[in-house]
PDB file of N, CA and C in Angstrom:
ATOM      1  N   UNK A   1     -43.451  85.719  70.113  1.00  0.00           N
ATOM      2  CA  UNK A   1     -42.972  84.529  69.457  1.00  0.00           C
ATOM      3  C   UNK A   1     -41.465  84.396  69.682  1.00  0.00           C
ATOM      4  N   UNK A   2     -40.891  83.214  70.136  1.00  0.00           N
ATOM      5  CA  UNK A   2     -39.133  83.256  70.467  1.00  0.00           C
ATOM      6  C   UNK A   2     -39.069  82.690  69.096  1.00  0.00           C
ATOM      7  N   UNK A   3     -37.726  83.376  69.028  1.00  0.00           N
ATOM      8  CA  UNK A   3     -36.634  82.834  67.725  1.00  0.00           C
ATOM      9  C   UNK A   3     -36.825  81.293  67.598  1.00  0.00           C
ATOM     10  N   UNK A   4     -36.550  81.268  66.055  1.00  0.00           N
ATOM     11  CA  UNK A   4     -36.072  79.960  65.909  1.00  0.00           C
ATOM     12  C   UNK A   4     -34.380  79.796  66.227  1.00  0.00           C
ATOM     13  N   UNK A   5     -34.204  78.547  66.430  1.00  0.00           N
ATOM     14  CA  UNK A   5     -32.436  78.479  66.595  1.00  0.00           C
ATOM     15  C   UNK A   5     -32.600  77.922  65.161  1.00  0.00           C
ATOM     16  N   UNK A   6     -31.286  77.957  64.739  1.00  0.00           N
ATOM     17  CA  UNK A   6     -30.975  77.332  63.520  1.00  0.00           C
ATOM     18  C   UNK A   6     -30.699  75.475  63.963  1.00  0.00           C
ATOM     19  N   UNK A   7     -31.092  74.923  63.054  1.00  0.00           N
ATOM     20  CA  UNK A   7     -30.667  73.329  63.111  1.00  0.00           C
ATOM     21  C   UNK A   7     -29.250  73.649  63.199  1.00  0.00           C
ATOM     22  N   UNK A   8     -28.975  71.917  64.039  1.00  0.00           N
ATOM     23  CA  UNK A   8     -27.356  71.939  63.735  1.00  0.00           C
ATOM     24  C   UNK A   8     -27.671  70.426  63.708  1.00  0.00           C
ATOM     25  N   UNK A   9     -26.978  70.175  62.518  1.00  0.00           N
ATOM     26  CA  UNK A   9     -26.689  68.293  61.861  1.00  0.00           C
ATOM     27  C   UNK A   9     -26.139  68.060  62.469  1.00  0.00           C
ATOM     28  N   UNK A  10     -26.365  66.581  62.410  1.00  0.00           N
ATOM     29  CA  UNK A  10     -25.434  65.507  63.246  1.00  0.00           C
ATOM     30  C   UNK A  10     -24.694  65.456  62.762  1.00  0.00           C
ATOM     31  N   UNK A  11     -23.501  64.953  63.190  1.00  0.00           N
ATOM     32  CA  UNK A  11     -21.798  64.765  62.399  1.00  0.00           C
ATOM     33  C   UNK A  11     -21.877  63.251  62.683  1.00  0.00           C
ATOM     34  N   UNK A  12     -20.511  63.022  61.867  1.00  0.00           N
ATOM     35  CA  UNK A  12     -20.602  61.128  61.927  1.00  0.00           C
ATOM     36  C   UNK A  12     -20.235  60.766  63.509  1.00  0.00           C
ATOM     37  N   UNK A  13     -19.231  61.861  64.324  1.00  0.00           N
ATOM     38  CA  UNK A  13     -19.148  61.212  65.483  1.00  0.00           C
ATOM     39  C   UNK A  13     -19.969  61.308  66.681  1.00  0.00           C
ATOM     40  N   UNK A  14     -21.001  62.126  65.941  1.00  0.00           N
ATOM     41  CA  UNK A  14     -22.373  62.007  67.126  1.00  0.00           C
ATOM     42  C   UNK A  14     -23.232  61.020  66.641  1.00  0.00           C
ATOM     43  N   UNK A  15     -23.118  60.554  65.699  1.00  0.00           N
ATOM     44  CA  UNK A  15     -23.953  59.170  65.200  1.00  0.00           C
ATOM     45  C   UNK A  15     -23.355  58.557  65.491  1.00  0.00           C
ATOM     46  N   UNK A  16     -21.794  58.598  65.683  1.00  0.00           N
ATOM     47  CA  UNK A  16     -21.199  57.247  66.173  1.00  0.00           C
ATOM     48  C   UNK A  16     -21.594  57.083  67.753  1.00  0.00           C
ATOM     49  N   UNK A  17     -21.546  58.250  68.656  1.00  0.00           N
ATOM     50  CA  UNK A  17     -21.604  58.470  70.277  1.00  0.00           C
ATOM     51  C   UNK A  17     -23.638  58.087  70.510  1.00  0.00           C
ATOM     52  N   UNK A  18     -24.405  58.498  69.239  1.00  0.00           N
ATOM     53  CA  UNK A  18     -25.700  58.282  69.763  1.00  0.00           C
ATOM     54  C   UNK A  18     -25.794  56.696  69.889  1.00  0.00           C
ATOM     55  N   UNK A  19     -25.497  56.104  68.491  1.00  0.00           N
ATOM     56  CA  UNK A  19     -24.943  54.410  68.861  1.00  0.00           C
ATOM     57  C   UNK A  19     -24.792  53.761  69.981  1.00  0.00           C
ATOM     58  N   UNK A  20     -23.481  54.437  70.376  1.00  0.00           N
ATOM     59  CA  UNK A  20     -22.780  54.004  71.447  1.00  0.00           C
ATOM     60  C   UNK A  20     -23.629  54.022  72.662  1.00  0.00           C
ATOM     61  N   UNK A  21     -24.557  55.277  73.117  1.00  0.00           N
ATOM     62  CA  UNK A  21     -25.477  55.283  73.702  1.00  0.00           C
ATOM     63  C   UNK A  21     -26.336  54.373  74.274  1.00  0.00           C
ATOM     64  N   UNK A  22     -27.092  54.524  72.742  1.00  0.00           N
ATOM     65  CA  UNK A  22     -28.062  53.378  72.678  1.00  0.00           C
ATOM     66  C   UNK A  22     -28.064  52.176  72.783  1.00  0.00           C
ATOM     67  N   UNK A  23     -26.901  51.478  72.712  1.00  0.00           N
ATOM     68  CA  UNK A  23     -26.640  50.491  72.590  1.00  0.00           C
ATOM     69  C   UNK A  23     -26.234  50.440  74.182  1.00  0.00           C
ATOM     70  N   UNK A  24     -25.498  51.310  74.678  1.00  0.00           N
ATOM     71  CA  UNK A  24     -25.685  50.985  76.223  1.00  0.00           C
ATOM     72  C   UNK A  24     -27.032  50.959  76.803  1.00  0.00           C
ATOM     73  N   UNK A  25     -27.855  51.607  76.588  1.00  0.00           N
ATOM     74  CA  UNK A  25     -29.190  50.881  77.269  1.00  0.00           C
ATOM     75  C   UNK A  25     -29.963  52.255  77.787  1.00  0.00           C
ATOM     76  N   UNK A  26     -28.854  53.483  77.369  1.00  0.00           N
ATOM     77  CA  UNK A  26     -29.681  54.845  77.709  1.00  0.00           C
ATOM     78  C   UNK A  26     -30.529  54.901  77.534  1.00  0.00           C
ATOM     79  N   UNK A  27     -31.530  56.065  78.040  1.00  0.00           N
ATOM     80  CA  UNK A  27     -32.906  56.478  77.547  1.00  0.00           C
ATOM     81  C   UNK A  27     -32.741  57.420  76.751  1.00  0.00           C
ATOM     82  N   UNK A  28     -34.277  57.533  76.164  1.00  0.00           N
ATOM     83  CA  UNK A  28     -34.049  58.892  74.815  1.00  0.00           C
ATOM     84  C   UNK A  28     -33.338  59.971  75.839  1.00  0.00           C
ATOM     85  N   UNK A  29     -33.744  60.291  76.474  1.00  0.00           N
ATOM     86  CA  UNK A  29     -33.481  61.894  78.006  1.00  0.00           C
ATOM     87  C   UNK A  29     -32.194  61.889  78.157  1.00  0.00           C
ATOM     88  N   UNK A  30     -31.797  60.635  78.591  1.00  0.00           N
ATOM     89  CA  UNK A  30     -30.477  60.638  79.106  1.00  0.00           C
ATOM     90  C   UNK A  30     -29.547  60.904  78.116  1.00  0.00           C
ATOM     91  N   UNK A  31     -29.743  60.271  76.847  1.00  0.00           N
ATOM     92  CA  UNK A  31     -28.755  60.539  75.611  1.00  0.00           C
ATOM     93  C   UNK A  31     -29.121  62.176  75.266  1.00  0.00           C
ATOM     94  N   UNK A  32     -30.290  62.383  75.071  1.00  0.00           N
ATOM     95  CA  UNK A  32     -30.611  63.679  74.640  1.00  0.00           C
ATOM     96  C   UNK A  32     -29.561  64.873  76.050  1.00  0.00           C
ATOM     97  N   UNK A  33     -29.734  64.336  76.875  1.00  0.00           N
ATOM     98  CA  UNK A  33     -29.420  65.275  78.219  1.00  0.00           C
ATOM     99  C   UNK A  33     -27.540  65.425  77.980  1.00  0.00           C
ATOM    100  N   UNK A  34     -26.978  63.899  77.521  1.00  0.00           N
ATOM    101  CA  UNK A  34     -25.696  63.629  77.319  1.00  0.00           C
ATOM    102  C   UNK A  34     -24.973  64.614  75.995  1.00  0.00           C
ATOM    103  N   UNK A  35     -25.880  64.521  75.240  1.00  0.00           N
ATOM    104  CA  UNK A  35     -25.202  65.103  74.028  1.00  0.00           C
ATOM    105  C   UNK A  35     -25.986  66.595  73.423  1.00  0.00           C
ATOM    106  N   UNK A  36     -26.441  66.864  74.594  1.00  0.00           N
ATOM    107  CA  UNK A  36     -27.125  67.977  74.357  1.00  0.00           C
ATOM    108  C   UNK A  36     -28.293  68.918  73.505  1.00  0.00           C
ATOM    109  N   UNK A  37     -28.508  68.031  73.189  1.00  0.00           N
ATOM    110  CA  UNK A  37     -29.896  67.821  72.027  1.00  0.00           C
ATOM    111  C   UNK A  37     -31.135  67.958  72.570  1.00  0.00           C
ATOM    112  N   UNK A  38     -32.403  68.044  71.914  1.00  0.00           N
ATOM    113  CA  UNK A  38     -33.646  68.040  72.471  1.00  0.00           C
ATOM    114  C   UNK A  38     -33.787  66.075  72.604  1.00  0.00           C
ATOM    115  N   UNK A  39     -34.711  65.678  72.879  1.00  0.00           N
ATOM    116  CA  UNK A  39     -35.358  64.119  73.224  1.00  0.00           C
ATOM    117  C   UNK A  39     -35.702  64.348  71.757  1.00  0.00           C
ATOM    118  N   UNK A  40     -36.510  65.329  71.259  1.00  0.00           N
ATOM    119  CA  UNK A  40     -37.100  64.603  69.478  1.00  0.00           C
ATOM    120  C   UNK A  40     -36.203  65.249  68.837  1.00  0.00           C
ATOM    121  N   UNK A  41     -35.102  65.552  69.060  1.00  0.00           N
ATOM    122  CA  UNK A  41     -33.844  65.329  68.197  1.00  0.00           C
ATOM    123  C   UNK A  41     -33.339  63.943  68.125  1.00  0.00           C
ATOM    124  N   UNK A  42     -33.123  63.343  69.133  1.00  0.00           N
ATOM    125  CA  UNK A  42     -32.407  62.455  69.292  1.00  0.00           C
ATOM    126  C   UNK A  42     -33.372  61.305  68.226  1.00  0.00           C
ATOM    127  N   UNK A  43     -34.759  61.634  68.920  1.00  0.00           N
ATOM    128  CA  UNK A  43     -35.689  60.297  68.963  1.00  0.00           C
ATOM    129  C   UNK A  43     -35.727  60.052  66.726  1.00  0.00           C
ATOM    130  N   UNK A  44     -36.176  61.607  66.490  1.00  0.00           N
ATOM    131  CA  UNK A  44     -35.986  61.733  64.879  1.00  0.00           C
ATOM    132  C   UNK A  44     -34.623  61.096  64.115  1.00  0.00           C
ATOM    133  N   UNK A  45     -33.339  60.921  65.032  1.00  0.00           N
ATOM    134  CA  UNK A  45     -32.330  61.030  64.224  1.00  0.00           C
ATOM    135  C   UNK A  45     -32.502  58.766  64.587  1.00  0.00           C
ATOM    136  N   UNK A  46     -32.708  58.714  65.388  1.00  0.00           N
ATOM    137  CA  UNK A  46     -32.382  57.236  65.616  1.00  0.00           C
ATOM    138  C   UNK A  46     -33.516  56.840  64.527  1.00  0.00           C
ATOM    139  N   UNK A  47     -35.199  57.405  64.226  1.00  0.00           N
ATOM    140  CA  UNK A  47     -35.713  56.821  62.955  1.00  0.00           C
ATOM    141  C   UNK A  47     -34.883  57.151  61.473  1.00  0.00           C
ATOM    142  N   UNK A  48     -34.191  58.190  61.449  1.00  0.00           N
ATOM    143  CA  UNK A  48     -33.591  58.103  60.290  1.00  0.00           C
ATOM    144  C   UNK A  48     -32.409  57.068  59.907  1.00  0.00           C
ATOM    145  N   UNK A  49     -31.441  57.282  61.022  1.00  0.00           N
ATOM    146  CA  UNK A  49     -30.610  56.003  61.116  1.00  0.00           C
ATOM    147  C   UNK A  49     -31.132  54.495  60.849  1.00  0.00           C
ATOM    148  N   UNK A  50     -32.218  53.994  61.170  1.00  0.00           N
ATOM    149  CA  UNK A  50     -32.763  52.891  61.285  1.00  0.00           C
ATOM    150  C   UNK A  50     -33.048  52.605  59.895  1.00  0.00           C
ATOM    151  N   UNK A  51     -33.516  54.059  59.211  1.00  0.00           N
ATOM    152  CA  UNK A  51     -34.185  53.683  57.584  1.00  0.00           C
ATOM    153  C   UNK A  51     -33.286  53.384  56.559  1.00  0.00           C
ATOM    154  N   UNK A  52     -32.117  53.170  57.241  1.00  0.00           N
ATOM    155  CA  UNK A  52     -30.564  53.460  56.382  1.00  0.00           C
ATOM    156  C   UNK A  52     -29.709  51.841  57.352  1.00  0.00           C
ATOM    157  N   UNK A  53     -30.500  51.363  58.044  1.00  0.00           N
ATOM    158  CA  UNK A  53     -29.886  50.687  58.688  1.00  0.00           C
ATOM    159  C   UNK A  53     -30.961  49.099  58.669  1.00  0.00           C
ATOM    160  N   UNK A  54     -30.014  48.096  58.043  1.00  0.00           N
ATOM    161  CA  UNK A  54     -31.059  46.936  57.461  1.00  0.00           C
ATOM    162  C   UNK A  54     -31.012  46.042  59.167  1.00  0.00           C
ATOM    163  N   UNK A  55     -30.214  46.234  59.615  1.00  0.00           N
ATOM    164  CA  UNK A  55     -29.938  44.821  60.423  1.00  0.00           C
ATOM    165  C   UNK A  55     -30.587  46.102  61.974  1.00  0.00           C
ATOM    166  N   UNK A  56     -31.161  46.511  61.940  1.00  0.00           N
ATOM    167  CA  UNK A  56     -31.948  47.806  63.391  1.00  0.00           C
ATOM    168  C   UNK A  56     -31.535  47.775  64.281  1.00  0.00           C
ATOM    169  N   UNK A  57     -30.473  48.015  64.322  1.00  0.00           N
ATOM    170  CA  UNK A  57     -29.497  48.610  65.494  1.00  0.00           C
ATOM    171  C   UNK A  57     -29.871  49.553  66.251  1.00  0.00           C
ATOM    172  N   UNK A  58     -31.093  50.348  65.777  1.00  0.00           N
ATOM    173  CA  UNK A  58     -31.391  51.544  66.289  1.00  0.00           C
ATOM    174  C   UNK A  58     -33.017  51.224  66.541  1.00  0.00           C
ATOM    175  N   UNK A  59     -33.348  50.111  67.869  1.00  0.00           N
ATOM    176  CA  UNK A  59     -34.925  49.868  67.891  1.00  0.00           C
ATOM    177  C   UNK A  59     -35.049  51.043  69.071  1.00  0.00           C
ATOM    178  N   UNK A  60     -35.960  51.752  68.644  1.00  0.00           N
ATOM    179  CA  UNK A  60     -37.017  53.003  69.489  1.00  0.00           C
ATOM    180  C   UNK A  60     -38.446  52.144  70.553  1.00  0.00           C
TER     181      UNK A  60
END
């Protein structure tokens, strides 16, 4: 069985840079690949953002 890694939270300026991302037109991979994250890191954090976010800035 491999280790677990420990989580590491997003900070506000990787929510600000996943944004920025997304909003350029990246793919989940490419952002995930950019900021070094898994793809269902990324993909989990853009549904949480969205549930906190009225006007969906963050469509998956």
């Amino acid at each position: 069985m491999k280790p677990v890694k420990p989580r590491r939270r997003f900070t506000e300026a990787e929510d600000a840079q996943l944004e920025k991302l997304r909003l350029a037109g990246l793919s989940l991979a490419q952002i995930a690949n950019e900021m070094g994250r898994a793809r269902s890191s990324i993909q989990m954090r853009l549904v949480t953002l969205a549930s906190y976010d009225d006007d969906e800035r963050f469509p998956i």
